[in-house]
Protein backbone atom coordinates (compact mmCIF):
# COMPACT_ATOMS: atom_id res chain seq x y z
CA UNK A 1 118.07 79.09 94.13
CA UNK A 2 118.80 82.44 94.18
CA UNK A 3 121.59 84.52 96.21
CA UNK A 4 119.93 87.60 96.95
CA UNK A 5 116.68 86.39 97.66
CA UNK A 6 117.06 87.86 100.67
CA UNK A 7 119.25 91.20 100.44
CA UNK A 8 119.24 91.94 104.19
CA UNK A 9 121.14 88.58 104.82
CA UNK A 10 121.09 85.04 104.66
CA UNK A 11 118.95 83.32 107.29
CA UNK A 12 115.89 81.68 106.02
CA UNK A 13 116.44 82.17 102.69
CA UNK A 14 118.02 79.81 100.29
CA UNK A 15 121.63 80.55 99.45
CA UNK A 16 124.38 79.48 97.12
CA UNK A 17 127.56 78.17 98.91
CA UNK A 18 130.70 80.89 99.84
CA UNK A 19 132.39 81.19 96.33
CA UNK A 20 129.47 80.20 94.08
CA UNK A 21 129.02 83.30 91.85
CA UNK A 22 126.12 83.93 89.20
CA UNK A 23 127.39 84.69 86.15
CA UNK A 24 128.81 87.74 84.98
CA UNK A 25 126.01 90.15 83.67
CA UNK A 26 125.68 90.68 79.48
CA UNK A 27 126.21 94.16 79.86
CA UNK A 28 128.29 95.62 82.38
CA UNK A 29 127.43 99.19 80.95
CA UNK A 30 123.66 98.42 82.12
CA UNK A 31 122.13 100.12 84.67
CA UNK A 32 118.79 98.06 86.17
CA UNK A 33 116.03 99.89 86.61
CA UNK A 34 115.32 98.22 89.37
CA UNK A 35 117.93 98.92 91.35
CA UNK A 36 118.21 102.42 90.19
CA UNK A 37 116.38 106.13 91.03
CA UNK A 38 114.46 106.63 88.22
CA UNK A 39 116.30 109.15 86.11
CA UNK A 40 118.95 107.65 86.13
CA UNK A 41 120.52 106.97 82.80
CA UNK A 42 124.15 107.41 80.88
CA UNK A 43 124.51 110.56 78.69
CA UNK A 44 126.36 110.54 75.17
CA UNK A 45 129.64 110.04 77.05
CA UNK A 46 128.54 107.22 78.57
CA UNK A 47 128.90 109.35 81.94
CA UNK A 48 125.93 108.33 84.33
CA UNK A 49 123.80 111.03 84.85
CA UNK A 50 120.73 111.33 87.26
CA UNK A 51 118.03 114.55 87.50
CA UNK A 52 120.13 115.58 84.88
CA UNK A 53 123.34 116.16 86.61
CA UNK A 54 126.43 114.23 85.35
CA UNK A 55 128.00 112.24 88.14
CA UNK A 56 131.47 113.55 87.41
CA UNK A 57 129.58 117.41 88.14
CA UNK A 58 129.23 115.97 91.34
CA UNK A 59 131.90 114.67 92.41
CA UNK A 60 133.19 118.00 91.65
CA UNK A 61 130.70 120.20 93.29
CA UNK A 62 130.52 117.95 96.62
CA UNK A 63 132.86 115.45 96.73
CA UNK A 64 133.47 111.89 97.07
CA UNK A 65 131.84 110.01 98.89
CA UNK A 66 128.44 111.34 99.09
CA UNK A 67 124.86 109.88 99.38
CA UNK A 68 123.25 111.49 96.01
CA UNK A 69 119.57 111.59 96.21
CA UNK A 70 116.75 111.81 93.62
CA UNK A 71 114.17 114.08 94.91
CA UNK A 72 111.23 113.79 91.84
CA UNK A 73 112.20 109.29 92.46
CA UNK A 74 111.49 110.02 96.53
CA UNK A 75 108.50 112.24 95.57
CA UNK A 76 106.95 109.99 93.01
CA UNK A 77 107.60 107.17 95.73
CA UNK A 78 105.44 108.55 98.48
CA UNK A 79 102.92 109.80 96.36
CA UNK A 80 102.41 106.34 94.93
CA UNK A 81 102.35 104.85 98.38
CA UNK A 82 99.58 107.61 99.04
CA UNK A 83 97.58 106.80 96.25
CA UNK A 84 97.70 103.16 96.78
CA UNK A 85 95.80 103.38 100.19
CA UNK A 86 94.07 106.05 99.44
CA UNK A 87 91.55 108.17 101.93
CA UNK A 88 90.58 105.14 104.35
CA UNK A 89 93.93 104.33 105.74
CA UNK A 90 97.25 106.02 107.02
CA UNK A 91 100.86 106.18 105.48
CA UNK A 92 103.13 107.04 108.41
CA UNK A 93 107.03 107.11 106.97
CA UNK A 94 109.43 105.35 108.72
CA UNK A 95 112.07 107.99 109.92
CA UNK A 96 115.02 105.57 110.95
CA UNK A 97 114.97 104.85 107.19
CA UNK A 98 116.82 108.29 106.67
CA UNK A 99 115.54 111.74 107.92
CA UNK A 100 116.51 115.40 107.16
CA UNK A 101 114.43 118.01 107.19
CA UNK A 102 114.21 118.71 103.76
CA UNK A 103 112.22 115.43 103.73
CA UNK A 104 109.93 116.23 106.41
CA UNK A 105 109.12 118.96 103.97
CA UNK A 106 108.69 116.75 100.97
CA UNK A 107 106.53 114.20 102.80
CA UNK A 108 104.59 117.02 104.29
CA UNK A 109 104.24 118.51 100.85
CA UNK A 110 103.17 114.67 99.12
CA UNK A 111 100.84 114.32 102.19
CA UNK A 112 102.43 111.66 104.17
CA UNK A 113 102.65 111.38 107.72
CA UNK A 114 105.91 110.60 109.83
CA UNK A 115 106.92 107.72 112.13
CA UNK A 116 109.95 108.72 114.75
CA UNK A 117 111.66 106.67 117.20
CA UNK A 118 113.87 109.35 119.22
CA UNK A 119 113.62 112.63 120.52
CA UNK A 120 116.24 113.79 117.79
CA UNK A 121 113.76 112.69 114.91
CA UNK A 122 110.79 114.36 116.69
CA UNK A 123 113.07 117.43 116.89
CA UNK A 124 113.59 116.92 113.53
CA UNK A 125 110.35 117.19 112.02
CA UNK A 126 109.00 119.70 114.37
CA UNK A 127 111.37 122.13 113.20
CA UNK A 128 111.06 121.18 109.92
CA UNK A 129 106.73 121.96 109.90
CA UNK A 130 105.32 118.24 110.06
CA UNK A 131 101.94 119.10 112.04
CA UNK A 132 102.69 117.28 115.35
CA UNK A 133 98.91 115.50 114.95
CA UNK A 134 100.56 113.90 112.18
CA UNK A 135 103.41 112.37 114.17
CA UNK A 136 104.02 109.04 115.35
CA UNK A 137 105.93 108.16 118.01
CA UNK A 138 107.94 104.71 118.64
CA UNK A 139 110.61 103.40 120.80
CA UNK A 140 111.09 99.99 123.06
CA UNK A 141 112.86 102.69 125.75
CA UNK A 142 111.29 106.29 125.37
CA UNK A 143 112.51 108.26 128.22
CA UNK A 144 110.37 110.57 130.35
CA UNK A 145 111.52 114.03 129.19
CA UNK A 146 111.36 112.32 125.50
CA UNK A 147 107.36 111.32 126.35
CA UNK A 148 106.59 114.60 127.75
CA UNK A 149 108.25 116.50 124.96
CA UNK A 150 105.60 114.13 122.43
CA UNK A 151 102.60 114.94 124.51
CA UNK A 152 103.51 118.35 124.78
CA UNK A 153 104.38 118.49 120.92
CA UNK A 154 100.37 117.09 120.61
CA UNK A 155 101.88 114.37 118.53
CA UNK A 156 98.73 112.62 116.84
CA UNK A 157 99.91 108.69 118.80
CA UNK A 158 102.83 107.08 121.03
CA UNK A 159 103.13 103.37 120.70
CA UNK A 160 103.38 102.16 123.82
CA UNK A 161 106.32 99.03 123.75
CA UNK A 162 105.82 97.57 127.76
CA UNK A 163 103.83 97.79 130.56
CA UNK A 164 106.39 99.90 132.72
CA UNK A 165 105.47 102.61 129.39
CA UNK A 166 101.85 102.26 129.60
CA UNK A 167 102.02 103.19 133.56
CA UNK A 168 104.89 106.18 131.90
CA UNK A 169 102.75 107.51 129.43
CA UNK A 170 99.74 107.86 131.63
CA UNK A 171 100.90 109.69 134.11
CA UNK A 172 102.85 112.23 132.33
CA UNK A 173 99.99 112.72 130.31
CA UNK A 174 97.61 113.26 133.19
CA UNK A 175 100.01 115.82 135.01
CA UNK A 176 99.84 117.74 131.85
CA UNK A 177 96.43 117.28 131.77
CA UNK A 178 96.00 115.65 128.14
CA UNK A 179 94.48 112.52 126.83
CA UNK A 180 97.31 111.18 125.07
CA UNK A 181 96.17 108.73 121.86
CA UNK A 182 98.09 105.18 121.93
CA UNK A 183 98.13 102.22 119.94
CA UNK A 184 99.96 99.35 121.75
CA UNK A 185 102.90 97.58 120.08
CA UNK A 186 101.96 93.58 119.98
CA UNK A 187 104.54 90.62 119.25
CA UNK A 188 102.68 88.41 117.06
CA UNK A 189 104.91 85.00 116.97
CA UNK A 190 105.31 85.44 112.86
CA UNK A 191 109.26 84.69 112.32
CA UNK A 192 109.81 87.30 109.24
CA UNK A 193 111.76 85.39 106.55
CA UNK A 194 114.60 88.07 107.12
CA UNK A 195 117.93 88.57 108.96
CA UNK A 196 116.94 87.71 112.61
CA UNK A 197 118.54 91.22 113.79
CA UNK A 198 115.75 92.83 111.82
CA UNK A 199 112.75 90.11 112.61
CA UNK A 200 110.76 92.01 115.16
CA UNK A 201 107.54 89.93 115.83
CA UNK A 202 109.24 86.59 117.35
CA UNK A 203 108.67 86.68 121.04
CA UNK A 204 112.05 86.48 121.89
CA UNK A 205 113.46 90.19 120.66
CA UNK A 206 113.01 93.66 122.72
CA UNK A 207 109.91 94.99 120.91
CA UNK A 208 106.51 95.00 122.14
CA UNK A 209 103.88 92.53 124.59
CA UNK A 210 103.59 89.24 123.04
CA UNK A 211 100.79 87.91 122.07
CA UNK A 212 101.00 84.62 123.92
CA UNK A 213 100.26 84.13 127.32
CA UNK A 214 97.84 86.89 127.17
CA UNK A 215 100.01 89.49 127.90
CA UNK A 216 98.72 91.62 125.05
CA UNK A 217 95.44 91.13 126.29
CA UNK A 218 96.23 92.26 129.85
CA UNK A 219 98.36 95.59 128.32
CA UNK A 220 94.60 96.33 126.52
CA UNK A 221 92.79 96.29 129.84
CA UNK A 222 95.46 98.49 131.94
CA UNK A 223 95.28 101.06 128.70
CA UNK A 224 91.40 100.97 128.85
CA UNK A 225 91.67 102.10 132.57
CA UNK A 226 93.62 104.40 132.57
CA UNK A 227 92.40 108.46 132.31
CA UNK A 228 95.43 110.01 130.68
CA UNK A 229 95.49 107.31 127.78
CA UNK A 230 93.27 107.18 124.37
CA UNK A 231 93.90 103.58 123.49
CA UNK A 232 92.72 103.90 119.16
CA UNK A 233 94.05 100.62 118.29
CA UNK A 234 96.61 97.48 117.95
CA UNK A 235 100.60 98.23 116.26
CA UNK A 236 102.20 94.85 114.81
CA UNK A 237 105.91 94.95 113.03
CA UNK A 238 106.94 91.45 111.68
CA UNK A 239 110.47 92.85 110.63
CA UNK A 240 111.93 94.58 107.33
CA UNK A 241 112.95 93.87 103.76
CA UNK A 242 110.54 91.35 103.49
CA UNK A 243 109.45 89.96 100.19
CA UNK A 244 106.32 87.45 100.68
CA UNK A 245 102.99 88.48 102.43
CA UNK A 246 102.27 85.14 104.06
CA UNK A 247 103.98 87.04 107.43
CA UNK A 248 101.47 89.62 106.78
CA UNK A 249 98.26 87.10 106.62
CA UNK A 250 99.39 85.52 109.94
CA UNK A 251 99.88 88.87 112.01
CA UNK A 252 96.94 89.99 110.99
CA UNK A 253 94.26 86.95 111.95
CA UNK A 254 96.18 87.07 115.20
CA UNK A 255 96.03 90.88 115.79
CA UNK A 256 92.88 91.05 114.34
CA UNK A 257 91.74 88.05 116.77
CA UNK A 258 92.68 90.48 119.57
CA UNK A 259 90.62 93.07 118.37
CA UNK A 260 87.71 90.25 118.68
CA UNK A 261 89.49 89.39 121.96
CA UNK A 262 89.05 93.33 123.15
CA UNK A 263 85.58 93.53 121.95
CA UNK A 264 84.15 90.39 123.63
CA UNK A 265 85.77 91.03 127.04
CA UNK A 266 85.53 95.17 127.37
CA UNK A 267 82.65 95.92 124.84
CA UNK A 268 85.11 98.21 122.66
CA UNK A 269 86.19 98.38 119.13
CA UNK A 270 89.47 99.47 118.75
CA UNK A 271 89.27 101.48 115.19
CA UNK A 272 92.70 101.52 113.95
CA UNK A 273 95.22 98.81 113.86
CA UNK A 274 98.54 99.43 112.16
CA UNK A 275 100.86 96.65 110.27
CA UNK A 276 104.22 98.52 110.78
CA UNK A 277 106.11 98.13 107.41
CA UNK A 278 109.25 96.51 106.38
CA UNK A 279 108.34 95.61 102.15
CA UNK A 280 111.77 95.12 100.71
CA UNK A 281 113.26 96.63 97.77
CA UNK A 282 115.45 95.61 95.06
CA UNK A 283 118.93 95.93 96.26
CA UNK A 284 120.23 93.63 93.24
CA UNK A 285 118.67 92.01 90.06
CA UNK A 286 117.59 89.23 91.51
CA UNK A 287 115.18 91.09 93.64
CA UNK A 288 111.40 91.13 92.79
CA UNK A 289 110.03 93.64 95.30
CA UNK A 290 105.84 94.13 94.97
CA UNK A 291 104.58 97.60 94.14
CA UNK A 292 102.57 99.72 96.82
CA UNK A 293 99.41 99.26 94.90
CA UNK A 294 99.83 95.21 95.04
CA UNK A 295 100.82 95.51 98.63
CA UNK A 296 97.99 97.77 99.34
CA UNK A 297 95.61 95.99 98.12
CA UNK A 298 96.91 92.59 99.65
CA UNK A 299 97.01 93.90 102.96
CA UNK A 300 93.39 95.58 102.91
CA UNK A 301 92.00 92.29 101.34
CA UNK A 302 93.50 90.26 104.29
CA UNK A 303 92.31 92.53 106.99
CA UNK A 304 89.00 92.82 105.59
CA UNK A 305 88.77 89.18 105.16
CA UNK A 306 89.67 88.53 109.28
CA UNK A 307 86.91 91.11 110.68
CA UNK A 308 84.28 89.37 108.24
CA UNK A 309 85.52 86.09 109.77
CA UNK A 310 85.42 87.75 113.48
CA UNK A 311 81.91 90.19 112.37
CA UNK A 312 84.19 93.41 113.33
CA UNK A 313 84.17 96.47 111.58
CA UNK A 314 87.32 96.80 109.29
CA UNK A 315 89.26 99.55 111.18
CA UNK A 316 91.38 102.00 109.53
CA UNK A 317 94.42 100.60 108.40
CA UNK A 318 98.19 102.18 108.87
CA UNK A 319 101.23 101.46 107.41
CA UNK A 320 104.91 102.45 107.88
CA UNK A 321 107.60 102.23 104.81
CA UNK A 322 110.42 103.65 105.14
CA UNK A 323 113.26 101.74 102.68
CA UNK A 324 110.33 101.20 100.20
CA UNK A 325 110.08 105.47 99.81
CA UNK A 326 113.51 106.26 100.29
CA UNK A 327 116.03 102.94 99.55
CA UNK A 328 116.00 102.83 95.78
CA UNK A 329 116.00 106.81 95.41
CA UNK A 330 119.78 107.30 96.50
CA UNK A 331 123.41 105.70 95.57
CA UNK A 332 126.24 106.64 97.35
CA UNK A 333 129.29 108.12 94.96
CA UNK A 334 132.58 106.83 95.15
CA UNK A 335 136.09 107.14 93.78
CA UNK A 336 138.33 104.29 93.29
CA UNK A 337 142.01 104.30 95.34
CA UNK A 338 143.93 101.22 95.28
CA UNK A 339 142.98 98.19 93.28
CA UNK A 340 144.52 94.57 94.30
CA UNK A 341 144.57 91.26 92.50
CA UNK A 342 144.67 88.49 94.07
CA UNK A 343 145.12 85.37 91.82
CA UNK A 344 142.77 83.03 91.67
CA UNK A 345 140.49 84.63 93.96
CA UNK A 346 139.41 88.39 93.35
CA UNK A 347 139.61 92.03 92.76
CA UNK A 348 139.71 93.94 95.28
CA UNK A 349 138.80 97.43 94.80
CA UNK A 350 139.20 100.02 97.53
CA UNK A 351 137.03 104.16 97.50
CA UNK A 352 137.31 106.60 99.71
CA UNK A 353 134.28 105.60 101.94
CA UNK A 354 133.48 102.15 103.31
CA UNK A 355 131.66 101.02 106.60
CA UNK A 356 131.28 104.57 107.77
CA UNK A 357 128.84 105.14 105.25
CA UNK A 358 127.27 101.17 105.04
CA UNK A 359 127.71 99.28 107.87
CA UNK A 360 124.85 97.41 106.32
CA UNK A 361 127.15 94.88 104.38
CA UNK A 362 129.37 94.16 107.91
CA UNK A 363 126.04 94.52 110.42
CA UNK A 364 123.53 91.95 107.87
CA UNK A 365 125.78 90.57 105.35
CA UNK A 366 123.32 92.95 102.84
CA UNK A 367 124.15 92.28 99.00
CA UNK A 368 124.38 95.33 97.19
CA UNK A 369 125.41 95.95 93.02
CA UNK A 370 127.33 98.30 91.65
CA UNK A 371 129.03 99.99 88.46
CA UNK A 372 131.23 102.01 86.71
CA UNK A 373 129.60 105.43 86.35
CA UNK A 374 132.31 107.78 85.04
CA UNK A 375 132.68 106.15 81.92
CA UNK A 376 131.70 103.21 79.79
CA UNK A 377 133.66 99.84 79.64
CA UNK A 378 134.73 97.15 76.70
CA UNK A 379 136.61 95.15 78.87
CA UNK A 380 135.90 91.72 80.78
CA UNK A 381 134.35 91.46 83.51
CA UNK A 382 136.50 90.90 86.47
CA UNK A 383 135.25 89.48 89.93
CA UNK A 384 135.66 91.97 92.59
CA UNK A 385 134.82 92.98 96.12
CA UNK A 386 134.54 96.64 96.61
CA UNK A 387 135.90 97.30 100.20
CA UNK A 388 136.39 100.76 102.43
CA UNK A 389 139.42 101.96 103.83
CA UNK A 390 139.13 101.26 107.41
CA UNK A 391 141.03 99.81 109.59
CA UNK A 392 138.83 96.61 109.58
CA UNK A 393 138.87 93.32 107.44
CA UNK A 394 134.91 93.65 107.59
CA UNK A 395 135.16 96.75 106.01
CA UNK A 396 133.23 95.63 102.89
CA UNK A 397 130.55 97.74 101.07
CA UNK A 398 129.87 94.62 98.37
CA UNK A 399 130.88 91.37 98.88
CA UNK A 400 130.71 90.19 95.47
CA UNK A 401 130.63 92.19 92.04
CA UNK A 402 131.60 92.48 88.25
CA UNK A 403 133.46 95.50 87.23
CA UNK A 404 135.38 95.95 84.17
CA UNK A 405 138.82 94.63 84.51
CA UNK A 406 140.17 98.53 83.04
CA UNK A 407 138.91 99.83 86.51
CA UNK A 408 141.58 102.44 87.51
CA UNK A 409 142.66 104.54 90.51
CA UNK A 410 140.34 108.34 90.35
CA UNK A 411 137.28 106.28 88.25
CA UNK A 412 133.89 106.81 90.24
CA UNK A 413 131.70 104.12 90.97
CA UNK A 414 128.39 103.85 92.40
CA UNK A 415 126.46 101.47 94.76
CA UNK A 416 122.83 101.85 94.06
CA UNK A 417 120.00 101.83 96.80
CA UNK A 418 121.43 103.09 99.59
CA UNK A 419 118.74 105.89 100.02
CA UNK A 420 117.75 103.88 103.75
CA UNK A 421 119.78 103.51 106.55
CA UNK A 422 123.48 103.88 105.58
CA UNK A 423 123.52 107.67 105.82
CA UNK A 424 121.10 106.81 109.19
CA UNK A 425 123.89 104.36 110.58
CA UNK A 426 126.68 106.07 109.24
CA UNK A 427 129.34 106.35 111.88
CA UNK A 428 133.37 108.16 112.35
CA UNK A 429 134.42 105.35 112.49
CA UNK A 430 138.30 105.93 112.65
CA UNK A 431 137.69 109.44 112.74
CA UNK A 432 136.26 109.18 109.27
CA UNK A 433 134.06 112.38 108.55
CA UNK A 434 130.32 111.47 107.32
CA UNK A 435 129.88 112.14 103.39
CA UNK A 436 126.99 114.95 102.81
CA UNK A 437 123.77 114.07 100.99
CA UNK A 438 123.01 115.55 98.05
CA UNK A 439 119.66 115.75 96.25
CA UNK A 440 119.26 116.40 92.49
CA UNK A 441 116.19 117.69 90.45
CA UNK A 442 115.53 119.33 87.35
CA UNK A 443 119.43 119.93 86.65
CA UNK A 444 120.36 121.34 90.07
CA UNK A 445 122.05 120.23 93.10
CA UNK A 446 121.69 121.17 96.04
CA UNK A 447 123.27 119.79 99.78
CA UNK A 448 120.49 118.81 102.28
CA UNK A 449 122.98 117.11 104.72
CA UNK A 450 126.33 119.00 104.91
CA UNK A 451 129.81 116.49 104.85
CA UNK A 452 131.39 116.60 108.24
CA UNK A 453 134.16 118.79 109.14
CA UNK A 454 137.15 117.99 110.93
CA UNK A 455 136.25 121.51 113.04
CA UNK A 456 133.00 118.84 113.93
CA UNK A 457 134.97 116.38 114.93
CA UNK A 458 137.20 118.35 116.84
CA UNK A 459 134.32 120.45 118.47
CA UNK A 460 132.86 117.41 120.02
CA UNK A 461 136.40 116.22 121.61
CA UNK A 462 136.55 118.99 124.97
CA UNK A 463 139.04 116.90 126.22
């Protein structure tokens, strides 16, 4: 059995009891290239270094904490994701994974297109240059001057989440006189093997018209009459950081038995369908995530296989990762403060950031690794739990670690693959300001999300 079969937390997976640990690792100086960016490496000094900037530079230059981001790892990322599907089918990142504008710019740049799920992510990319046609819009709860400001935009498809929204959509498209393209957003009945806050294709969860019942069926035929509505094809999201493709296989026969479904009954076939995202990454050792190519090639084989079966043409496939581009390219920086023994037990160590910069640990009970960057280590492993300073016993960034028992107040230490959602979910929590994020390449630095002031914090308060 393994602990961190399932990173995101422990529900389906198989799990050793509370207060089992693995074994301490051979090498505590190691850095997994796993769970790493991909320049990352230790110089000379034994000072971990990554787009060939010393971490101790930074911590300098920008402070601790900070989210430090390799831009040629989030580049060669989405270009590999590109490649791997190739001309026939869409790669649509998933903005809730972390957005800025600088990487609009890079995914506009590497030929990507861009999933958002708010009006501030749509404002986002706008005004960073993503073409609008390129633009995807989600959301279970889109409001109307969010809607209009899409159609307006000329984003290239909304994903309609509920009947009240197909009715929404329709008519604020018609009074603006547009045909607005849709797909519509489909609960398939898989149960992801994942945390069930992040398993989005059971029927009982907020997202989309299940499946059963023919409720699906009946959203396809309101769509189809409708003037202000394009309806292009099917959405399906089984959930994230998922590791095995048998979810996959089971979403599509059933979507792609809808698409049969559609055809039979209304004489139309839909020519897109898209299978969401949610391909894990390797948040510890222990992780064995699949490469895009693999996945790519799995997921066209299985939707190619189901229209043979139901003698439809394939339709163009679409995708949305969003951890799998952007998770494994960041770590977030930390310096050590207090460290605590407590006999028989643990370590615990305490930085200068905590669940204001990963609520992921407290939110999913996530597993995450981490090491001593600032320096190299002789000395035994000790058992520790690296923990914020909030005001909160949940305030833990990783449950369970080994760090060298020399660990000492002002050493830095790093928690790899946090690139998605922490910076996205990062909070003030006790007035805490949010760290900056920082992306490296080619030996320079440079901030493309400023730290938060005080003056910010204080600007917001009119009170």
């Amino acid at each position: 059995m393994s602990r961190s079969a399932h990173p995101a937390g422990p529900r389906h997976a198989d799990v050793l009891p509370e207060g089992h640990y693995t074994a301490p690792p051979a090498d505590l100086n190691a850095l997994d290239s796993k769970v790493w960016a991909q320049t990352v490496g230790r110089n000379d000094d034994g000072v971990v270094t990554v787009g060939g900037i010393d971490v101790k530079t930074l911590a300098e230059q920008h402070g601790t904490p900070a989210y430090v981001m390799d831009e040629d790892d989030f580049r060669a990322r989405a270009r590999a994701w590109r490649t791997a599907f190739g001309q026939d089918a869409d790669v649509f990142y998933a903005g809730k994974a972390f957005l800025s504008r600088a990487v609009v710019r890079w995914l506009h740049e590497e030929g990507l297109n861009l999933d958002v799920c708010s009006g501030g992510e749509l404002a986002t990319a706008l005004s960073a240059g993503m073409p609008a046609d390129r633009i995807a819009f989600h959301g279970n709860n889109k409001s109307p001057e969010e809607i209009e400001r899409a159609i307006r935009a000329g984003v290239g498809r909304i994903v309609l989440d509920s009947f009240q929204e197909i009715v929404r959509v329709a008519h604020i498209a018609s009074s603006l006189g547009k045909r607005q393209r849709v797909q519509i957003r489909i609960t398939v009945g898989v149960e992801a093997h994942t945390h069930e806050f992040i398993a989005t294709a059971h029927e009982d969860q907020k997202f989309g018209i299940p499946l059963a019942g023919g409720q699906a069926a009946e959203a396809v035929r309101r769509a189809l009459q409708l003037d202000g509505l394009e309806l292009i094809g099917i959405h399906s999201h089984i959930g994230s950081q998922i590791f095995d493709m048998s979810g996959f296989e089971v979403a599509a026969h059933r979507v792609v038995g809808l698409l049969r479904e559609i055809r039979d009954e209304h004489g139309v076939e839909l020519p897109e369908i898209d299978l969401g995202g949610g391909l894990g990454i390797a948040y510890t050792s222990g992780d064995d995530p699949r490469e895009p190519h693999e996945i790519a090639k799995a997921l066209t084989d299985i939707v190619g296989r189901e229209c043979e079966v139901a003698r439809l043409r394939t339709p163009r496939i679409s995708v949305e990762p969003g951890r799998a581009i952007v998770g494994p390219t960041a770590f977030t920086l930390y310096e050590v403060g207090t460290i605590k023994p407590l006999d028989g037990l643990r370590t615990y160590v305490s930085v200068d950031g905590g669940m204001s910069d990963n609520i992921r640990t407290a939110l999913y009970d996530a597993e995450y690794s981490v090491a001593l960057v600032s320096r190299t280590s002789d000395a035994e492993p000790m058992l520790a739990r690296v923990v914020g300073k909030h005001c909160e016993s949940g305030d833990i960034v990783v449950k369970d670690a080994f760090l060298p028992a020399d660990l000492a107040p002002g050493d830095l230490i790093a928690v790899p693959a946090t690139g998605a959602y922490c910076r996205s979910m990062a909070s003030n929590y006790n007035h805490v300001l949010r760290p900056p994020v920082v992306a490296v390449r080619d030996g320079e630095a440079r901030v493309i999300v400023r730290r938060e002031t005080e003056e910010d914090l204080l600007r917001l308060d009119v009170g």
